[in-house]
Protein backbone atom coordinates (compact mmCIF):
# COMPACT_ATOMS: atom_id res chain seq x y z
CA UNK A 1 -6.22 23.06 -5.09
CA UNK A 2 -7.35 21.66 -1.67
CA UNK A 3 -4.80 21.17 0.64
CA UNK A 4 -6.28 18.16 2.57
CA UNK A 5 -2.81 18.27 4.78
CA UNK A 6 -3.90 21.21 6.43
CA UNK A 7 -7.33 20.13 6.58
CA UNK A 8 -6.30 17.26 8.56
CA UNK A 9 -3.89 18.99 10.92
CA UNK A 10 -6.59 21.34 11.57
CA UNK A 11 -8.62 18.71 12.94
CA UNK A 12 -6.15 17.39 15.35
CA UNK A 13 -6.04 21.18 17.47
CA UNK A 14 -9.77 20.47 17.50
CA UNK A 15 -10.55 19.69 21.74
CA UNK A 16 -12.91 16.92 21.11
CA UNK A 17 -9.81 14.91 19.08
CA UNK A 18 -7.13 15.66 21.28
CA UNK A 19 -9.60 14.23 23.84
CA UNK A 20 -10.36 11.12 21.17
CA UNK A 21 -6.54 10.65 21.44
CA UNK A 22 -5.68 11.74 24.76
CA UNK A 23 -3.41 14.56 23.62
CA UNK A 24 -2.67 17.70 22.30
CA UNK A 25 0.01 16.28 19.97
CA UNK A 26 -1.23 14.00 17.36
CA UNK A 27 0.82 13.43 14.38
CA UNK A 28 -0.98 13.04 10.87
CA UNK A 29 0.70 11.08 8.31
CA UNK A 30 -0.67 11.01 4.25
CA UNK A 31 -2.22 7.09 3.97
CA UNK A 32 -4.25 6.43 1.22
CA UNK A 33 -5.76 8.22 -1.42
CA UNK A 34 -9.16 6.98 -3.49
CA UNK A 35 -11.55 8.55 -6.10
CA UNK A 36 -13.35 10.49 -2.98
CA UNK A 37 -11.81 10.43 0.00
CA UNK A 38 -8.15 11.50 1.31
CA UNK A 39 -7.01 8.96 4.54
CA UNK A 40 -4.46 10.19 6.86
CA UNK A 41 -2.93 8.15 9.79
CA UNK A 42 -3.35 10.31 13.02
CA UNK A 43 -1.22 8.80 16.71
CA UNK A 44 -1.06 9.55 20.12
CA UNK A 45 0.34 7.53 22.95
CA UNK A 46 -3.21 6.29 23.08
CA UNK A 47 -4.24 5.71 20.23
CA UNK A 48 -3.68 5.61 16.36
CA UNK A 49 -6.94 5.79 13.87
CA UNK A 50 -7.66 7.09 10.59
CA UNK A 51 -9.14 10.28 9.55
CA UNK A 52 -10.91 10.25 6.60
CA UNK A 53 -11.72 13.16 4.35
CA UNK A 54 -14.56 12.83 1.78
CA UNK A 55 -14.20 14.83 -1.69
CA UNK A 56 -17.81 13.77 -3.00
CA UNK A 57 -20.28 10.97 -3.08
CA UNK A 58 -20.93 8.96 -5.55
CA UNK A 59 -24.27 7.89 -4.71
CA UNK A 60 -25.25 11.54 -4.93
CA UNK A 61 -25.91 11.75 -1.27
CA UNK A 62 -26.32 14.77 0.90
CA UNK A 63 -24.24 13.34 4.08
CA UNK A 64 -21.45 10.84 2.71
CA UNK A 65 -19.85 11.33 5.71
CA UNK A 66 -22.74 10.10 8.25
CA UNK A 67 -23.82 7.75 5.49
CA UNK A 68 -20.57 5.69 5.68
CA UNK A 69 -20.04 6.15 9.77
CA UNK A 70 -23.82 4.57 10.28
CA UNK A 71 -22.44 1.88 8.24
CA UNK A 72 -19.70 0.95 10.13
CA UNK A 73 -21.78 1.29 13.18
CA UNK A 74 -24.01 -1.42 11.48
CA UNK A 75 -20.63 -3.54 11.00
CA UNK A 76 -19.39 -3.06 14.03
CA UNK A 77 -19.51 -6.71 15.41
CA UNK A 78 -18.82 -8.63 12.21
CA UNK A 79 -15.40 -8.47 13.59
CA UNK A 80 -13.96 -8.12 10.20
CA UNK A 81 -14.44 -4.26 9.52
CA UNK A 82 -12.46 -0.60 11.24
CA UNK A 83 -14.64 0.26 14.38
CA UNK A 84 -16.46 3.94 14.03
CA UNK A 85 -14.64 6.10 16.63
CA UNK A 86 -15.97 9.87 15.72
CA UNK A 87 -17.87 11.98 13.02
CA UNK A 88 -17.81 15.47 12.42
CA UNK A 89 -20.32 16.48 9.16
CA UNK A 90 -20.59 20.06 10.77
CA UNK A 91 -19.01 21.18 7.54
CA UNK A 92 -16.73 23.67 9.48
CA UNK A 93 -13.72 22.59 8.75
CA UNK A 94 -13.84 20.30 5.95
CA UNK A 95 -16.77 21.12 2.97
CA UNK A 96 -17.40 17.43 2.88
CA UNK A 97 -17.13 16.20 6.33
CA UNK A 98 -14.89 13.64 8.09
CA UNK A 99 -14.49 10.79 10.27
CA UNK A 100 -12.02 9.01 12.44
CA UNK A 101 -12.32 5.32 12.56
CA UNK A 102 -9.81 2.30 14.13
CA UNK A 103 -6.28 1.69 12.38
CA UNK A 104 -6.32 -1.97 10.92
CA UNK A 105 -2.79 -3.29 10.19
CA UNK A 106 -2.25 -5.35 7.24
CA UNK A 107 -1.67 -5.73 3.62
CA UNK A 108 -3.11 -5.09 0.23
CA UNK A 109 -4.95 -8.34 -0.87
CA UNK A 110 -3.31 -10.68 -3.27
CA UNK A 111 -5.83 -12.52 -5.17
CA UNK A 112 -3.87 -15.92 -6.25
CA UNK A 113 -3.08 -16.85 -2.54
CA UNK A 114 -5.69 -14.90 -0.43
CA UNK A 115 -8.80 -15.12 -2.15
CA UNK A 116 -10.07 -17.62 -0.62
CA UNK A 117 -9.59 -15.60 2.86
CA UNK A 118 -12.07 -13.00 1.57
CA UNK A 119 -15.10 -15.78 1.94
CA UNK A 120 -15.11 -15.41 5.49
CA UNK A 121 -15.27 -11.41 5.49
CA UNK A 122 -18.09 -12.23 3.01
CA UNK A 123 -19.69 -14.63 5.26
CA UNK A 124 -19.20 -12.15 8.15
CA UNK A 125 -20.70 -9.50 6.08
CA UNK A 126 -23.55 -11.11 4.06
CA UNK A 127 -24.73 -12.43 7.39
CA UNK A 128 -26.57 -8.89 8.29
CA UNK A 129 -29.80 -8.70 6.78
CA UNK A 130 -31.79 -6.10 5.83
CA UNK A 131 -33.60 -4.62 8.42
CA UNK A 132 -36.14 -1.33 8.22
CA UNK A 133 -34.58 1.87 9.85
CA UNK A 134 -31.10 0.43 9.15
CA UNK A 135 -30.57 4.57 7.38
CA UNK A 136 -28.74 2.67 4.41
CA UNK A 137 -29.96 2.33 0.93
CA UNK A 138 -31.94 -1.30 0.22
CA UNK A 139 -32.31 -2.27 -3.34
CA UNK A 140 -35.38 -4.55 -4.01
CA UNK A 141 -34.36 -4.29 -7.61
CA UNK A 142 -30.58 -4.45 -7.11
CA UNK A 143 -29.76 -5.27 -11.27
CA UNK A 144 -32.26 -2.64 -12.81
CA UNK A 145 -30.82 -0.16 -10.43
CA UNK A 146 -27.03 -0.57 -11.31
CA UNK A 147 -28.16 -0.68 -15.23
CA UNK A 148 -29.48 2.49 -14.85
CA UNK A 149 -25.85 3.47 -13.01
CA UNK A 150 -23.99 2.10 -15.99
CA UNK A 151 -26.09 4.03 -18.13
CA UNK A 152 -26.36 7.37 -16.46
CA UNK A 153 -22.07 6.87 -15.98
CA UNK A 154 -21.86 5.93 -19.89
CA UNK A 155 -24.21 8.84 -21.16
CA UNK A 156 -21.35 11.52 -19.58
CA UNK A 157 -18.85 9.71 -22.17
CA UNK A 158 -21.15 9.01 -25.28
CA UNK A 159 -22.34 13.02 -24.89
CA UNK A 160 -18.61 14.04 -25.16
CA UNK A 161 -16.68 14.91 -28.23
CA UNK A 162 -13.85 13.01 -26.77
CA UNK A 163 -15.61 9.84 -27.02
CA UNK A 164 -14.36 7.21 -29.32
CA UNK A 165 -17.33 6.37 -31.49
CA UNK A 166 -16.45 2.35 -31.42
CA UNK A 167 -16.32 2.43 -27.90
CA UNK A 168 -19.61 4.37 -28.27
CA UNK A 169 -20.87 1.15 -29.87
CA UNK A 170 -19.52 -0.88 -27.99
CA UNK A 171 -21.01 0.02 -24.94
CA UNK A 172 -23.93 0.69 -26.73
CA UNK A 173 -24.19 -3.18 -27.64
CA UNK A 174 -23.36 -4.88 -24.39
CA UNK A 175 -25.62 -2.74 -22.58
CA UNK A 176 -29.06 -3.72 -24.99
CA UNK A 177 -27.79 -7.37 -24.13
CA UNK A 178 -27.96 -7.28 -20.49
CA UNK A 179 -30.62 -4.94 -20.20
CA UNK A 180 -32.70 -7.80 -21.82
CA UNK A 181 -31.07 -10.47 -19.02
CA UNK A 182 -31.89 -7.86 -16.64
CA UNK A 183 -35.49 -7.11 -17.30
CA UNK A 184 -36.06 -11.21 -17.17
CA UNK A 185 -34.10 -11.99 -13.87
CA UNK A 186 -36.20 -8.54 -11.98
CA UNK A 187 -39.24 -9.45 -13.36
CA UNK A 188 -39.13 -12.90 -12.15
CA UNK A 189 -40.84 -14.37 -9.36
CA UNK A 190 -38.32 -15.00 -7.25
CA UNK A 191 -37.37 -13.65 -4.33
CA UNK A 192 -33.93 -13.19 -2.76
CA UNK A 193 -33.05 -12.01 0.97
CA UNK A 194 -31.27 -8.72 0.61
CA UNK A 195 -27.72 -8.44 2.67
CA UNK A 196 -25.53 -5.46 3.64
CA UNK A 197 -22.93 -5.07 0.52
CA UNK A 198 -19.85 -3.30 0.23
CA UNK A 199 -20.42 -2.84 -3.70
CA UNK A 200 -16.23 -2.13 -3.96
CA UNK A 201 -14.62 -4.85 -3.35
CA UNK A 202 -11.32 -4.17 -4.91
CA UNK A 203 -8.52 -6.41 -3.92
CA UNK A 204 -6.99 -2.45 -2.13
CA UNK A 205 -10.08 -2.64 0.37
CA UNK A 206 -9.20 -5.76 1.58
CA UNK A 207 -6.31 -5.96 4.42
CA UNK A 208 -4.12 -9.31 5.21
CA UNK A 209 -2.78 -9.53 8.38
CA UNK A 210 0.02 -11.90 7.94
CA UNK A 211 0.29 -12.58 11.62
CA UNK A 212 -3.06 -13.65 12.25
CA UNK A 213 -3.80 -14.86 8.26
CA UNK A 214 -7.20 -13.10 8.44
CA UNK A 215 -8.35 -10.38 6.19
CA UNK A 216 -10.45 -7.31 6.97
CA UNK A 217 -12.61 -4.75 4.45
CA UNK A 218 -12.33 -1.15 4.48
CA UNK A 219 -13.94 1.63 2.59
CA UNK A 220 -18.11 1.00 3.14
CA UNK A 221 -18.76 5.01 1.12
CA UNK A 222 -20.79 2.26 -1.50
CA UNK A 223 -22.93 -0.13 1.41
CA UNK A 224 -26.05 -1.06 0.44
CA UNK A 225 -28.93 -3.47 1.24
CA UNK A 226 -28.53 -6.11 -1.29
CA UNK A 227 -28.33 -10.21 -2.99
CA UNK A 228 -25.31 -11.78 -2.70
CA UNK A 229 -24.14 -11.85 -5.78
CA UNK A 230 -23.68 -7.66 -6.09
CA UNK A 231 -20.34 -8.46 -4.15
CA UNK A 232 -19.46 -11.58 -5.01
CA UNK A 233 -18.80 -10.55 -9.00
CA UNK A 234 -17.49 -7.79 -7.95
CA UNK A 235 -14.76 -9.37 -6.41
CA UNK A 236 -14.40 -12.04 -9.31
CA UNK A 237 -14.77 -10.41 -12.30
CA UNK A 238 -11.96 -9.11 -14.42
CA UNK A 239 -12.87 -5.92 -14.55
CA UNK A 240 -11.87 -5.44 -11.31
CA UNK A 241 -9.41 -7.85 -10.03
CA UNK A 242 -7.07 -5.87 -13.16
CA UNK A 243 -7.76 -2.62 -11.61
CA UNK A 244 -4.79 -2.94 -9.58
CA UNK A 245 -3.06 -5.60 -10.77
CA UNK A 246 -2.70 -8.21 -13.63
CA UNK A 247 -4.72 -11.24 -12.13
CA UNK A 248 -7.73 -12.59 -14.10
CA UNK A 249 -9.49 -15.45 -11.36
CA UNK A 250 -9.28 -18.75 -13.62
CA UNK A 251 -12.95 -21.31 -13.90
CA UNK A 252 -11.70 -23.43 -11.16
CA UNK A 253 -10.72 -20.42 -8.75
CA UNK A 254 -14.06 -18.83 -9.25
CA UNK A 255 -15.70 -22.65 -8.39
CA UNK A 256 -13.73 -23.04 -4.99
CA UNK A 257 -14.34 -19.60 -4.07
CA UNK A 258 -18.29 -19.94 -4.35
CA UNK A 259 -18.25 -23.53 -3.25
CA UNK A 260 -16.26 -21.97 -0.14
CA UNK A 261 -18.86 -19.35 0.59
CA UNK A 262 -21.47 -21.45 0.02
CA UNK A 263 -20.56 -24.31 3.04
CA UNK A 264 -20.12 -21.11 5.35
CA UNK A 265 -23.05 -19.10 3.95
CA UNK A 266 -25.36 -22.12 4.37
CA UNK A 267 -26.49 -20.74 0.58
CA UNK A 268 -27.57 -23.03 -2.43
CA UNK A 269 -24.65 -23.32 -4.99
CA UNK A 270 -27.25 -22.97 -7.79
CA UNK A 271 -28.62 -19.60 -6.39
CA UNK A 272 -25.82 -18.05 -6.04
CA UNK A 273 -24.97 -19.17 -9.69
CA UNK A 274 -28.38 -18.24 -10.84
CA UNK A 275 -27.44 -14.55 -9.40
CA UNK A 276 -24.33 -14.78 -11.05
CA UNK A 277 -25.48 -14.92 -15.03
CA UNK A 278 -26.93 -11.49 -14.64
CA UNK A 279 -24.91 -10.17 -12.03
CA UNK A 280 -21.15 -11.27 -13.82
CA UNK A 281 -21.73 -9.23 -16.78
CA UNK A 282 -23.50 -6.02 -15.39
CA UNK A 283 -20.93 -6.26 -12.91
CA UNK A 284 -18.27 -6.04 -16.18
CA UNK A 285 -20.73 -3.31 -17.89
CA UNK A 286 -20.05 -1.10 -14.63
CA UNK A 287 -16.73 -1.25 -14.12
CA UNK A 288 -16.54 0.14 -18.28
CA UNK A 289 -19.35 2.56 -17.91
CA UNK A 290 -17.49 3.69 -14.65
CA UNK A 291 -13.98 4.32 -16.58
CA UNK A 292 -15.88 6.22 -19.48
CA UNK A 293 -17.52 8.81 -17.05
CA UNK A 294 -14.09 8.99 -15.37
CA UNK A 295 -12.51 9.36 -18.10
CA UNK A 296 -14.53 12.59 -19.31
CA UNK A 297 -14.14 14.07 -16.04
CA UNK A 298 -10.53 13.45 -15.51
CA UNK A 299 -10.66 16.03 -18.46
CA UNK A 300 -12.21 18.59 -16.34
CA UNK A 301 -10.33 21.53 -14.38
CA UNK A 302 -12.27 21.47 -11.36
CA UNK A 303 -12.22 17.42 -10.26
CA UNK A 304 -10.65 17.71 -6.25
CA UNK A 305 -9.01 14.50 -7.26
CA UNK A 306 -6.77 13.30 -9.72
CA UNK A 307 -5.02 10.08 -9.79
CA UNK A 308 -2.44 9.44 -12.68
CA UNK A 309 -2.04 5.46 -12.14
CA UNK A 310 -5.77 5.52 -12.43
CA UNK A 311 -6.11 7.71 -15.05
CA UNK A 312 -3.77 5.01 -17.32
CA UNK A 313 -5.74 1.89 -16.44
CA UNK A 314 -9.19 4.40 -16.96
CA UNK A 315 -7.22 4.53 -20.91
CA UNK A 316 -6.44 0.73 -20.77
CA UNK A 317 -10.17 -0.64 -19.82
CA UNK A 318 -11.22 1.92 -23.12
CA UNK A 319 -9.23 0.34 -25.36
CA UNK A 320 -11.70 -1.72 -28.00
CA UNK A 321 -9.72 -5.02 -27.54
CA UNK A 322 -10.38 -5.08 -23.83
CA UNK A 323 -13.77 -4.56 -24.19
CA UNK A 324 -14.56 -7.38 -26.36
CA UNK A 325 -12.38 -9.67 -24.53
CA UNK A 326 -14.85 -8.53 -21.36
CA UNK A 327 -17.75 -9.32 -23.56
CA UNK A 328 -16.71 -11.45 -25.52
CA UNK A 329 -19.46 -13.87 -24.83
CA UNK A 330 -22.56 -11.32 -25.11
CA UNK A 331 -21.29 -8.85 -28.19
């Protein structure tokens, strides 16, 4: 097994860090640890940052690493993101590459009396348009592309012999019902500005800093060029807002939240709830799809990562009652 401790001590006897941190002592203390990356807390006298690790990428890139520095770059003034201090993708030390970016205190996210503090980081973030050159990915057919994400994730699961053939079929039967909403809402003529998205906007990614009540977002591996609405279901609907914890948003939390963003936005309620018919129930169909292809390779030997509490809500979101209740309105 890796030992991403050493890893990260290694980098701190590395000149150009002790430089970064204006010593030769830097202490690294374990933070955080997600699907892909591995987040340790390095300090100086000078400074304290994060290094983070990267394991894999699950947008099947070549550079995570670079890909998720640029973005910060990108972010860099929103105010409401860490700031991009170093990069090393050399590939010496670590297989996958590394960065070091600022420290942000704060808190985890709590979604019945914060939520409404994530529409300004939304705001903040939706307000950088695509541009060309930008280096990150733009989707000019954001819904079609994440259907063929929930379907590439599901096939891993529906190709096992671990599958559970009424899961099989259950998948199977939400995901002919929004392809059909999907193929309607791409192939209309409509057009929506694309935005930078985080894409994972779990309530985890989001810090609270009690003293100045403003929240921050972390973890950009997913950014992309995209509408609105990518983000703002994934923060809503159920299938994530359970991940790590037991909150389900109620009808009139999810209308103060968009009529929130919205005012600050400048944004038309009704195209942002337009968005939202296709983009609420993909959203749902991802988050499954995602926790079937985990689910296989959680199975596997050689995954770097393995998470138990993840592993049990992975079991939870396959149960057949949970499903229906997430689809309860399409299957």
């Amino acid at each position: 097994m890796t030992d991403f401790n050493k890893i990260a001590a290694t980098y701190t006897h590395q000149k150009s860090i002790q430089k970064l941190f204006g010593a030769k002592d830097v202490s690294v203390k374990f933070l955080a640890q997600g699907e892909y990356n591995v987040n340790f807390l390095l300090t100086s006298a000078k400074l304290q940052a994060v290094l983070r690790l990267n394991t894999g990428s699950q947008m099947h890139l070549l550079n995570q690493i670079a890909y998720e520095f640029r973005t910060l770059e990108i972010l860099q003034n929103t105010g409401v993101t860490p700031a991009p201090l170093y990069l090393d993708d050399s590939q010496k030390i670590s297989p996958h590459g590394m960065l070091i970016m600022e420290y942000l205190p704060g808190r985890w996210l709590e979604y019945e009396k914060d939520y409404l503090k994530a529409v300004d980081v939304f705001a903040k973030i939706h307000s950088i348009k695509y541009f060309p050159n930008s280096g990150l990915v733009a989707a000019d057919k954001p819904a079609r592309a994440i259907l063929k994400e929930c379907k590439t994730m599901a096939s891993k699961y529906i190709k096992s012999s671990l599958a559970k053939k009424k899961v099989i079929s259950l998948i199977r039967a939400a995901t002919d019902k929004i392809e059909k909403k999907v193929e309607d809402f791409e192939s209309s003529s409509v057009q929506y500005d694309l935005v930078l998205n985080n894409t994972e906007v779990n309530s985890s990614n989001f810090l609270v800093d009690d003293e100045t009540g403003c929240a921050k977002l972390v973890d950009w591996e997913k950014a992309i060029f995209s509408i609105p609405a990518q983000d703002l279901s994934h923060f809503l609907v159920p299938t994530t807002t359970f991940w790590k914890t037991d909150f389900f948003f109620t009808p009139e939390q999810v209308e103060q939240f968009l009529s929130d963003y919205c005012k600050k936005t400048k944004t038309p309620l009704s195209m942002i709830q337009e968005q939202l018919q296709i983009f609420w129930p993909l959203t749902c169909l991802r988050g499954i799809s995602w926790c079937a292809m985990a689910y296989i390779e959680y199975q596997q030997s050689d995954r770097p990562l393995k998470n138990l509490f993840a592993f049990k809500k992975i079991e939870m979101y396959l149960e057949e009652d949970f499903i229906q209740q997430v689809f309860k309105q399409i299957i």
